[in-house]
Protein backbone atom coordinates (compact mmCIF):
# COMPACT_ATOMS: atom_id res chain seq x y z
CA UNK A 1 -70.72 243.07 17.24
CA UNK A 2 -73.87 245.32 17.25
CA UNK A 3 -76.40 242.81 15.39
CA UNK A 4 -74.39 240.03 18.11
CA UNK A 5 -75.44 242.24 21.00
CA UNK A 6 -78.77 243.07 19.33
CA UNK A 7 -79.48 239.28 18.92
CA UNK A 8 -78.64 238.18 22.53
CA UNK A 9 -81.32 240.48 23.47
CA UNK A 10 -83.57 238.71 21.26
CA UNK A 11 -85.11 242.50 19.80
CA UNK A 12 -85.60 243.31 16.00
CA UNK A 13 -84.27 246.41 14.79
CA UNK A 14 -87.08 248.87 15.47
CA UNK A 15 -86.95 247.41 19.37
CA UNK A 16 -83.27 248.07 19.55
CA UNK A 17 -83.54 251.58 17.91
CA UNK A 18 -86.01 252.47 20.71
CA UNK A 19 -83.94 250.46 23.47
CA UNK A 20 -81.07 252.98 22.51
CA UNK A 21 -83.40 256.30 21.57
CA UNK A 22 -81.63 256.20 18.25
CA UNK A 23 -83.57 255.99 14.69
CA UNK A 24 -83.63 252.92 12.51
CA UNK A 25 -82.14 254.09 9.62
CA UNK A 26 -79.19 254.68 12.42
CA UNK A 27 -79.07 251.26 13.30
CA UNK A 28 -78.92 249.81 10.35
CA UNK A 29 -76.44 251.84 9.07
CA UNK A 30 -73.87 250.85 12.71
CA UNK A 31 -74.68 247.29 11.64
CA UNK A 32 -73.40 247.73 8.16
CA UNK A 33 -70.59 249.67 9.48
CA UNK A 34 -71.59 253.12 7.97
CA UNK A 35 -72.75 254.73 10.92
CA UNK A 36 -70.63 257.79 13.15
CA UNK A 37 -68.67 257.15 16.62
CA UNK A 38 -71.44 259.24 18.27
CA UNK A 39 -74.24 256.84 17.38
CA UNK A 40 -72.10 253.59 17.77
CA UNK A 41 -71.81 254.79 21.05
CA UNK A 42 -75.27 255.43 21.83
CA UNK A 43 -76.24 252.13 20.32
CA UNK A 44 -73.86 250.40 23.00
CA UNK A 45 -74.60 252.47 25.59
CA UNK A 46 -78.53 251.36 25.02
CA UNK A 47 -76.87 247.70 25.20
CA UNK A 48 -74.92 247.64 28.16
CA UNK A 49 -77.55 248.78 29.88
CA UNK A 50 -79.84 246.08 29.09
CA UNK A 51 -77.04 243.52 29.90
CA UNK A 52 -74.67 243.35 27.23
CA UNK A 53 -70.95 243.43 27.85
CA UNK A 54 -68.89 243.97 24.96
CA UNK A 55 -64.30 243.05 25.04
CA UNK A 56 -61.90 241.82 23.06
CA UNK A 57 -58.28 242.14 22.45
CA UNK A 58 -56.54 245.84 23.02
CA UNK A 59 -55.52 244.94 18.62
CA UNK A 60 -59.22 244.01 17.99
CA UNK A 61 -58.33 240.69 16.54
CA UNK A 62 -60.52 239.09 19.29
CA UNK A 63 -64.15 240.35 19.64
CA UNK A 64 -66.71 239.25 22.25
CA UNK A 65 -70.00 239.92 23.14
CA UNK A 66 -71.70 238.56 25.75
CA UNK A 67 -75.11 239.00 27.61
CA UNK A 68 -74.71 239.27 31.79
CA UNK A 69 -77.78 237.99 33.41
CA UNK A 70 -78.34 239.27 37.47
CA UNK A 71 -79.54 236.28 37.76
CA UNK A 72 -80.39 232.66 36.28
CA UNK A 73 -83.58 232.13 34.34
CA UNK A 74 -85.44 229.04 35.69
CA UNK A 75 -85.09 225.47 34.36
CA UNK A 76 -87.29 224.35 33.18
CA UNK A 77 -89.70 221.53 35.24
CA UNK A 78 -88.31 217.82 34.37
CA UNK A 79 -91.74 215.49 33.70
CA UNK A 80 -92.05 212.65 36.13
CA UNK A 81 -91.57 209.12 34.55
């Protein structure tokens, strides 16, 4: 769910680690699942602030992440004919 969140936000690693004032070596060890409660929490605190909702199902078989946008990015311009 982290490197889903991490991608919606279009950031590399280093970017996120800064996003969520947490190290890099941290980060990569949440993605591979190695990393403590305190920093996965950090990590989506840094993440829902920036837009990202994370839910799912109360037995975790169903995981989502999604990115909330305050409001819709332009279309773009159609080319006249």
């Amino acid at each position: 769910m982290l490197r889903a969140a991490r991608t919606l936000l279009d950031l590399k690693q280093d970017e996120a680690a800064r996003l969520c004032h947490t190290s890099l070596k941290s980060l990569v060890a949440a993605e591979k699942g190695e990393a403590s409660r305190a920093i996965l929490h950090k990590l989506m605190g840094g993440y829902m602030g920036a837009g990202i909702r994370f839910d799912g199902s109360p037995d975790y078989r169903k995981q989502v992440v999604m990115l909330e946008l305050e409001f819709a990015p332009p279309y773009p311009q159609i080319p006249e004919a």
